[in-house]
N, C-alpha and C. Protein backbone atom coordinates (compact mmCIF):
# COMPACT_ATOMS: atom_id res chain seq x y z
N UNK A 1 0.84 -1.19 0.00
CA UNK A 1 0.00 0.00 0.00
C UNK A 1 0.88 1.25 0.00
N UNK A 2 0.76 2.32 -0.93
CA UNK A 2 1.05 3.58 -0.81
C UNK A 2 0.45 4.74 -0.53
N UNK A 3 0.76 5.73 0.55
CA UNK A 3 -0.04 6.80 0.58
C UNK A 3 0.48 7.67 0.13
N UNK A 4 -0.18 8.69 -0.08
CA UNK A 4 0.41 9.79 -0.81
C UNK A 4 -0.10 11.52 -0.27
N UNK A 5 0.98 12.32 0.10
CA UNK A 5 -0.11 13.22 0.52
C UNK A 5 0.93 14.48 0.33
N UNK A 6 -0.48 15.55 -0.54
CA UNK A 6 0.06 16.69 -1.27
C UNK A 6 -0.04 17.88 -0.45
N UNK A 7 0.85 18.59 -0.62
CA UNK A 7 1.26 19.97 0.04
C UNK A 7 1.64 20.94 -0.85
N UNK A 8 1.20 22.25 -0.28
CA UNK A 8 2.09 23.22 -1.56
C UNK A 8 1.05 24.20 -1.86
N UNK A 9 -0.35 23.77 -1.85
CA UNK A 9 -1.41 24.69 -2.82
C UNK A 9 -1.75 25.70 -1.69
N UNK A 10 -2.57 26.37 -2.64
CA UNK A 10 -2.92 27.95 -2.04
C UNK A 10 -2.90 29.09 -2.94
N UNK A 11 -3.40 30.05 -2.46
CA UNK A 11 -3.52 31.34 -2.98
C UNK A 11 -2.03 31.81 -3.79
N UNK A 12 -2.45 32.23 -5.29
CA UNK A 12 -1.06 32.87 -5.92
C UNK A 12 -1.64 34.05 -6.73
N UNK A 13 -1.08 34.93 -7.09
CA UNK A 13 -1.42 35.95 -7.88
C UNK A 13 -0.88 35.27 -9.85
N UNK A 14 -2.06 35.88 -10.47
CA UNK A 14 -1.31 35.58 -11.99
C UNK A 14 -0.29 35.41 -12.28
N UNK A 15 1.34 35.25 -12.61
CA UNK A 15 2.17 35.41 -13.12
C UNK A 15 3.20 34.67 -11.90
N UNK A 16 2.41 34.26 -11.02
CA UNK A 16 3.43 34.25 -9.99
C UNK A 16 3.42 32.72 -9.99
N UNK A 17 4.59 32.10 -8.52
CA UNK A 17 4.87 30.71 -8.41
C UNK A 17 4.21 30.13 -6.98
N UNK A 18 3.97 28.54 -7.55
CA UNK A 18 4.00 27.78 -6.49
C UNK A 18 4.79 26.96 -6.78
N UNK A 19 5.09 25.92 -5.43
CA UNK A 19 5.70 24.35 -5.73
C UNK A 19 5.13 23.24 -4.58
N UNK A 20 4.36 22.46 -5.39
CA UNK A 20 3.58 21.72 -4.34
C UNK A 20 4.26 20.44 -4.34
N UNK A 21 4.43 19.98 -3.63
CA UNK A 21 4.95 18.16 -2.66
C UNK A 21 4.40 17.18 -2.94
N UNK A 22 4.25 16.15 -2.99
CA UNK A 22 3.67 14.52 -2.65
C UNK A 22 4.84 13.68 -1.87
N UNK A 23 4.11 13.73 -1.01
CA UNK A 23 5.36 13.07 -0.08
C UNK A 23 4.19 11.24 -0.17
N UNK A 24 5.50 10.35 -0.32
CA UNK A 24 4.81 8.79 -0.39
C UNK A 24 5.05 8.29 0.64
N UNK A 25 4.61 7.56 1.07
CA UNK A 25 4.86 6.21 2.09
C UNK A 25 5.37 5.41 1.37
N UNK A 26 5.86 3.76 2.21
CA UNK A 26 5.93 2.86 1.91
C UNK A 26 7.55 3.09 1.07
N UNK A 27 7.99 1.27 0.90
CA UNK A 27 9.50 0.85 0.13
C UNK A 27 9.21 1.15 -1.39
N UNK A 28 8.35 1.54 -2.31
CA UNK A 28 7.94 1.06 -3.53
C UNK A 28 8.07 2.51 -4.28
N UNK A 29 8.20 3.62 -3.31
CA UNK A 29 8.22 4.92 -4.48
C UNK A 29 9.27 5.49 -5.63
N UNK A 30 10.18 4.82 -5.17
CA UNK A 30 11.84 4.77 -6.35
C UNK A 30 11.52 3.62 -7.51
N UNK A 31 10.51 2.67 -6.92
CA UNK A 31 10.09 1.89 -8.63
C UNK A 31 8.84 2.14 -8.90
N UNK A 32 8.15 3.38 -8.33
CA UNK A 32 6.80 4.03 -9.42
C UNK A 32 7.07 4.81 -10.06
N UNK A 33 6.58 5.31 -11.27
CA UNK A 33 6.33 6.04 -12.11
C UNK A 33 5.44 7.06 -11.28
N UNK A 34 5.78 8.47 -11.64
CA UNK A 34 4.72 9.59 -10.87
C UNK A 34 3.84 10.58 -11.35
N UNK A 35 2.89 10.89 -11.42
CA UNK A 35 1.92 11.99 -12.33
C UNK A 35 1.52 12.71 -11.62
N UNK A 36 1.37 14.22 -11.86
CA UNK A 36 0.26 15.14 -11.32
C UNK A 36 -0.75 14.82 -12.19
N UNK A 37 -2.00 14.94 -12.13
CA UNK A 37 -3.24 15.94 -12.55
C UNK A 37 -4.31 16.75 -11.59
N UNK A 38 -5.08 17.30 -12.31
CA UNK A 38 -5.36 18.52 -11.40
C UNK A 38 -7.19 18.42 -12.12
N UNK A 39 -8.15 18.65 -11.48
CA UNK A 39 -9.52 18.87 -11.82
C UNK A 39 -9.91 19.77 -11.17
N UNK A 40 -10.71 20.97 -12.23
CA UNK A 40 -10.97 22.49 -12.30
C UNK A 40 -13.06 21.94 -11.85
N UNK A 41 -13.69 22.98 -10.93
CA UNK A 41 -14.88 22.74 -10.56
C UNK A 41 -15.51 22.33 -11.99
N UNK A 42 -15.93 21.63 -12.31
CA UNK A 42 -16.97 20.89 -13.23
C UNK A 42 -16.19 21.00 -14.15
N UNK A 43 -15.16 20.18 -14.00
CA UNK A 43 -14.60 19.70 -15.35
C UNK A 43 -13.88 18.45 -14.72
N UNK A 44 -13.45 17.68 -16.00
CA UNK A 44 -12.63 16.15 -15.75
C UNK A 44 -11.59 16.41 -14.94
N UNK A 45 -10.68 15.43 -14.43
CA UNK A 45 -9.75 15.32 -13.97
C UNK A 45 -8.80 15.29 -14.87
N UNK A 46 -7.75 16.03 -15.59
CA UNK A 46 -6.89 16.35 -16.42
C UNK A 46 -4.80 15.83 -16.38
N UNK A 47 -4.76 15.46 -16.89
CA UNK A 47 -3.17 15.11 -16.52
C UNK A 47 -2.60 16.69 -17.15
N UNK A 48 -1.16 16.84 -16.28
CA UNK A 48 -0.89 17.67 -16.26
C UNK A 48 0.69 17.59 -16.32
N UNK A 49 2.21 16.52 -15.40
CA UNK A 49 3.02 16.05 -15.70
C UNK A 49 3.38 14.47 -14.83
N UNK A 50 4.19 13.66 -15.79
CA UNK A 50 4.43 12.56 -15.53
C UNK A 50 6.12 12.71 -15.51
N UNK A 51 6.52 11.94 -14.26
CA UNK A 51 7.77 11.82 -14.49
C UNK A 51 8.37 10.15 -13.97
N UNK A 52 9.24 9.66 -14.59
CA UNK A 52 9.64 8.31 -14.80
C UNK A 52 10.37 7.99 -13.80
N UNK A 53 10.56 6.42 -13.13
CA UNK A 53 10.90 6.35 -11.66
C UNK A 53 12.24 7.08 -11.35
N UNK A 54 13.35 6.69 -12.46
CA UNK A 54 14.37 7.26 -11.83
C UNK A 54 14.42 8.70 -11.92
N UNK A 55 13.55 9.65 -12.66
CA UNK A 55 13.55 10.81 -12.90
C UNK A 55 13.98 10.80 -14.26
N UNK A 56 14.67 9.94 -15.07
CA UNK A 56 15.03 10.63 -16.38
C UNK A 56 14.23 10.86 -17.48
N UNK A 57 12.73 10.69 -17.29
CA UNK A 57 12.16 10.96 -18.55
C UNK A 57 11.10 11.77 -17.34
N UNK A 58 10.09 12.75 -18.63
CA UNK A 58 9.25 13.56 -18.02
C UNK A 58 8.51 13.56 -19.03
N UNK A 59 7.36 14.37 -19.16
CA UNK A 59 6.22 14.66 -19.81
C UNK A 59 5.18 15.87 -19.24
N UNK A 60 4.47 16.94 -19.93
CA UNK A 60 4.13 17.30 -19.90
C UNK A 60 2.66 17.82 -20.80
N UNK A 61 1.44 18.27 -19.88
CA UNK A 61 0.35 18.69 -20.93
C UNK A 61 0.74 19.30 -21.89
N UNK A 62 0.61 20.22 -22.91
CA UNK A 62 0.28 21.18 -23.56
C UNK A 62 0.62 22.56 -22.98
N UNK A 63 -0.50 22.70 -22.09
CA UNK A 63 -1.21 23.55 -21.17
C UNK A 63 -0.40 23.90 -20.20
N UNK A 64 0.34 23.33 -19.88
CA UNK A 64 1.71 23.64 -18.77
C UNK A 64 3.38 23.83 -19.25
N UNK A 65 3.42 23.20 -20.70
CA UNK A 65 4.90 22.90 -21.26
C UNK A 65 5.45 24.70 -21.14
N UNK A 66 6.68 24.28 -20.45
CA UNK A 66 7.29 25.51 -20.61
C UNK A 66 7.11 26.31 -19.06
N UNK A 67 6.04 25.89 -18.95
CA UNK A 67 5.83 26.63 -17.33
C UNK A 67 6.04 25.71 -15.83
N UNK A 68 5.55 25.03 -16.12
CA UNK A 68 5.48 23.60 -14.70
C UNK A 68 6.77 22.50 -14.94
N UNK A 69 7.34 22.40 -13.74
CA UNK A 69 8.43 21.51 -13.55
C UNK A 69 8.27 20.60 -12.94
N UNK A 70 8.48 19.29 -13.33
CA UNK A 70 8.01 18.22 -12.31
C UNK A 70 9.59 17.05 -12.01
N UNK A 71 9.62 16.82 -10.43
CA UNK A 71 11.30 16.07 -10.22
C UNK A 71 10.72 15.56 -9.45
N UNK A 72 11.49 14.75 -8.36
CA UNK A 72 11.81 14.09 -8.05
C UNK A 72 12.83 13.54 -7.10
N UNK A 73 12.87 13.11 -5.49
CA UNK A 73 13.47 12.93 -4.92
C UNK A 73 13.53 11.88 -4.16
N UNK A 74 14.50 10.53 -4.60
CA UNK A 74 13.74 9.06 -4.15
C UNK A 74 14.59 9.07 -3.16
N UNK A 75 15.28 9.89 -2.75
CA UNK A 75 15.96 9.28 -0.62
C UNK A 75 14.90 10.43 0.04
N UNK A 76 13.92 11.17 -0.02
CA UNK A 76 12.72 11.84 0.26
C UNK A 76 11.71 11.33 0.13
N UNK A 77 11.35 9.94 -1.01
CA UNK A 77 10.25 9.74 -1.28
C UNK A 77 9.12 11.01 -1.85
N UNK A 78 9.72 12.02 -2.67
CA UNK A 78 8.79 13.24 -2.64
C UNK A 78 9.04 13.05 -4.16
N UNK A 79 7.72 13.81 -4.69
CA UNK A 79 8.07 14.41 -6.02
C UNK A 79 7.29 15.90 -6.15
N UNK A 80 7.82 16.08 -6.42
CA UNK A 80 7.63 18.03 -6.98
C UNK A 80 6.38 18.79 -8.39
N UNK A 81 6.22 19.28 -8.01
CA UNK A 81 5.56 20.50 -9.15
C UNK A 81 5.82 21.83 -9.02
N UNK A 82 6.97 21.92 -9.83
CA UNK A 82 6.92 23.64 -9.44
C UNK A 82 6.03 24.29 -10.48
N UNK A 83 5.51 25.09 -10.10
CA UNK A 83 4.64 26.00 -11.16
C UNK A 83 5.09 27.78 -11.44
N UNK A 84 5.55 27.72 -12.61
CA UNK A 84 5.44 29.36 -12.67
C UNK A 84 4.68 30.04 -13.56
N UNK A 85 4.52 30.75 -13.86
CA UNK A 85 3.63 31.68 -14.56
C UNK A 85 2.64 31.59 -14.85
N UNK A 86 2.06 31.34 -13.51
CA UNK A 86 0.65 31.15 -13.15
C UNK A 86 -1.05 31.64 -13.67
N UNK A 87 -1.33 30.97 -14.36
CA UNK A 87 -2.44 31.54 -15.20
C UNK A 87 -3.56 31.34 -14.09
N UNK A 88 -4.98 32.00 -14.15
CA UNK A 88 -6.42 31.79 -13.41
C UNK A 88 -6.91 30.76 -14.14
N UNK A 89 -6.24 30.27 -15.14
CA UNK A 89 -7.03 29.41 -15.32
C UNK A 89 -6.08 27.53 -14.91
N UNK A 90 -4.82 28.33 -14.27
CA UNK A 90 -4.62 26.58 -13.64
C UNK A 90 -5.04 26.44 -12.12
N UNK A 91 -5.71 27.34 -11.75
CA UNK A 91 -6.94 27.19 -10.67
C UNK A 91 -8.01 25.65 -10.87
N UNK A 92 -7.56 24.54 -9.78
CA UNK A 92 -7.74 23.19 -9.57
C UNK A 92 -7.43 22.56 -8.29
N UNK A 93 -8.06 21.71 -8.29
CA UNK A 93 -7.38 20.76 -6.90
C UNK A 93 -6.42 19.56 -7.89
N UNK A 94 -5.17 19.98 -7.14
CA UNK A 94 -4.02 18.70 -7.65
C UNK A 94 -3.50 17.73 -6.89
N UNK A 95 -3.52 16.69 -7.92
CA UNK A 95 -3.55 15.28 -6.75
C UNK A 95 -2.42 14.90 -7.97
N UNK A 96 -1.78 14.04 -6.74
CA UNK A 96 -0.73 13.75 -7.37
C UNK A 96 -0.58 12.20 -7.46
N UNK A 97 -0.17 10.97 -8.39
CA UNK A 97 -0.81 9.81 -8.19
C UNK A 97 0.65 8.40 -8.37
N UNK A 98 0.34 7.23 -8.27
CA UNK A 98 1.65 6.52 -8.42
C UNK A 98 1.17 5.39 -9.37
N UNK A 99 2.30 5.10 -10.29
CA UNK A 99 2.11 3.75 -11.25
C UNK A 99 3.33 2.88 -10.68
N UNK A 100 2.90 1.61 -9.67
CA UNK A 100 3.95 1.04 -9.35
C UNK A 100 4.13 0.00 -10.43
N UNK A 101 5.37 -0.48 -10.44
CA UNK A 101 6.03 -1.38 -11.40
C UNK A 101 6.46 -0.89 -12.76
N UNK A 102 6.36 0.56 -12.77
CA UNK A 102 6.68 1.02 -13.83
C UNK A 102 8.03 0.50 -14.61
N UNK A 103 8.43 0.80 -16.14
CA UNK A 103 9.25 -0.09 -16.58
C UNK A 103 10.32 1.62 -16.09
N UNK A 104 11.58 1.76 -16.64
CA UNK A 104 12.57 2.78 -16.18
C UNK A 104 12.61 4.04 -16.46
N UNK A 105 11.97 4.19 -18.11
CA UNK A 105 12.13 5.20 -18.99
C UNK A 105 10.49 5.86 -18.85
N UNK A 106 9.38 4.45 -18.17
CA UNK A 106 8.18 5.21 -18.92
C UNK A 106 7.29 6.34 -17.89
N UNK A 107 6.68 7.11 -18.59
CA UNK A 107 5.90 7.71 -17.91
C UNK A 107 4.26 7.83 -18.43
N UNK A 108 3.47 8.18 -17.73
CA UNK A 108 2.02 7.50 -18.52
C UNK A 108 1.04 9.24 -18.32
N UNK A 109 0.20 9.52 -18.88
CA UNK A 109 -0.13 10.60 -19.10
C UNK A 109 -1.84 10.29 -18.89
N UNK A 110 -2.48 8.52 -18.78
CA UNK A 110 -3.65 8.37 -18.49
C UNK A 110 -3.75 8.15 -17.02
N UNK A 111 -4.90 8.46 -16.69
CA UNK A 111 -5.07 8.71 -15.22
C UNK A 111 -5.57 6.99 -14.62
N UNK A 112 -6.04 6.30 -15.56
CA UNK A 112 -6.54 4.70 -15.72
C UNK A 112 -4.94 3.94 -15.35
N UNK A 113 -3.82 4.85 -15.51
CA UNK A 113 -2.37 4.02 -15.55
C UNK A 113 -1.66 4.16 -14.08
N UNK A 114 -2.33 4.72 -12.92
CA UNK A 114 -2.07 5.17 -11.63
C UNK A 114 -2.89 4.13 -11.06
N UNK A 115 -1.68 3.71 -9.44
CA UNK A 115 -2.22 2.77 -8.93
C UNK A 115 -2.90 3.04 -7.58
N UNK A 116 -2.46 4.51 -7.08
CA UNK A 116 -2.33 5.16 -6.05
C UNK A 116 -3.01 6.62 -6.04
N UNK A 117 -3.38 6.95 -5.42
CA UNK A 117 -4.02 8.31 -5.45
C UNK A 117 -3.35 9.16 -4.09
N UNK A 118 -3.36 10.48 -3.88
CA UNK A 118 -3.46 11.73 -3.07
C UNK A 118 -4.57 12.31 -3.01
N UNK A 119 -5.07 12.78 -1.98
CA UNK A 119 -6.47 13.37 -1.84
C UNK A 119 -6.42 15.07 -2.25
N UNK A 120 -5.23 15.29 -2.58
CA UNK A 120 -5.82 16.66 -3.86
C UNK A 120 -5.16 17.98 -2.54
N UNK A 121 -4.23 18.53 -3.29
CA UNK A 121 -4.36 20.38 -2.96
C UNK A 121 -4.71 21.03 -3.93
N UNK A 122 -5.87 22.15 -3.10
CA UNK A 122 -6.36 23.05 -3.84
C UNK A 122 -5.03 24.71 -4.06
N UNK A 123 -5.30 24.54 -5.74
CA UNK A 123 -4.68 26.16 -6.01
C UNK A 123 -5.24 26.89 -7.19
N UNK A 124 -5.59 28.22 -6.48
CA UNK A 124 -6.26 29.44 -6.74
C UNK A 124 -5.73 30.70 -7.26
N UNK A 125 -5.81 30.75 -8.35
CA UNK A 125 -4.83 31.78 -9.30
C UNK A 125 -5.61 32.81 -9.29
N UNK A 126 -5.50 33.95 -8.62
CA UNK A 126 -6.29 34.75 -8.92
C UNK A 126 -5.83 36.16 -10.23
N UNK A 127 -6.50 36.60 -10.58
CA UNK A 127 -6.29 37.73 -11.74
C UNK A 127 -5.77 38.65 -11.33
């Protein structure tokens, strides 16, 4: 069993930064694969970045490339989202999730490919 639990969200002004946490439990978080996504009030739950167990591969939405950083720290068990240039519209609760047994390189971008869930921080971009 893995838990997972996110830190970091809160109030930011447009243009500005956050960097939110998932800190894991358990021996198994250096061989999962790791994803944010984030779901905006009445909309889906959206992927947002994936990064690969050892850290060397990453992935990103669209919607974030260029702005959001996602790492990784397996003697912490943590993985990261930094966010900068904060739009109102990446206003969401972000949960951050685990694919254990992942193979080395991969990272997965469907939310059906997570084995583990975080119960979500909320962040509020305001204009």
């Amino acid at each position: 069993q893995v838990q997972l639990v996110e830190s970091g969200g809160g109030l930011a002004q447009a243009g500005g930064s956050l960097r939110l946490s998932c800190a894991a439990s358990g021996r198994t978080f250096s061989s999962s694969a790791m994803g944010w996504f984030r779901q905006a009030p009445g909309k889906e739950r959206e992927f947002v970045a994936a990064i690969s167990r050892g850290g060397a591969s990453t992935d990103y939405a669209d919607s974030v490339k260029g702005r959001f950083i996602i790492s990784r720290d397996n003697a912490k068990n943590t993985v990261y989202l930094q966010m900068n240039s904060l739009k109102p519209e990446d206003t969401a609760v972000y949960f951050c999730a685990a694919n254990r047994g992942a193979t080395a390189y991969s990272t997965y971008s469907a939310s059906g490919a997570y084995d583990y869930w975080g119960q979500g921080t909320q962040v509020t971009v305001s204009s």
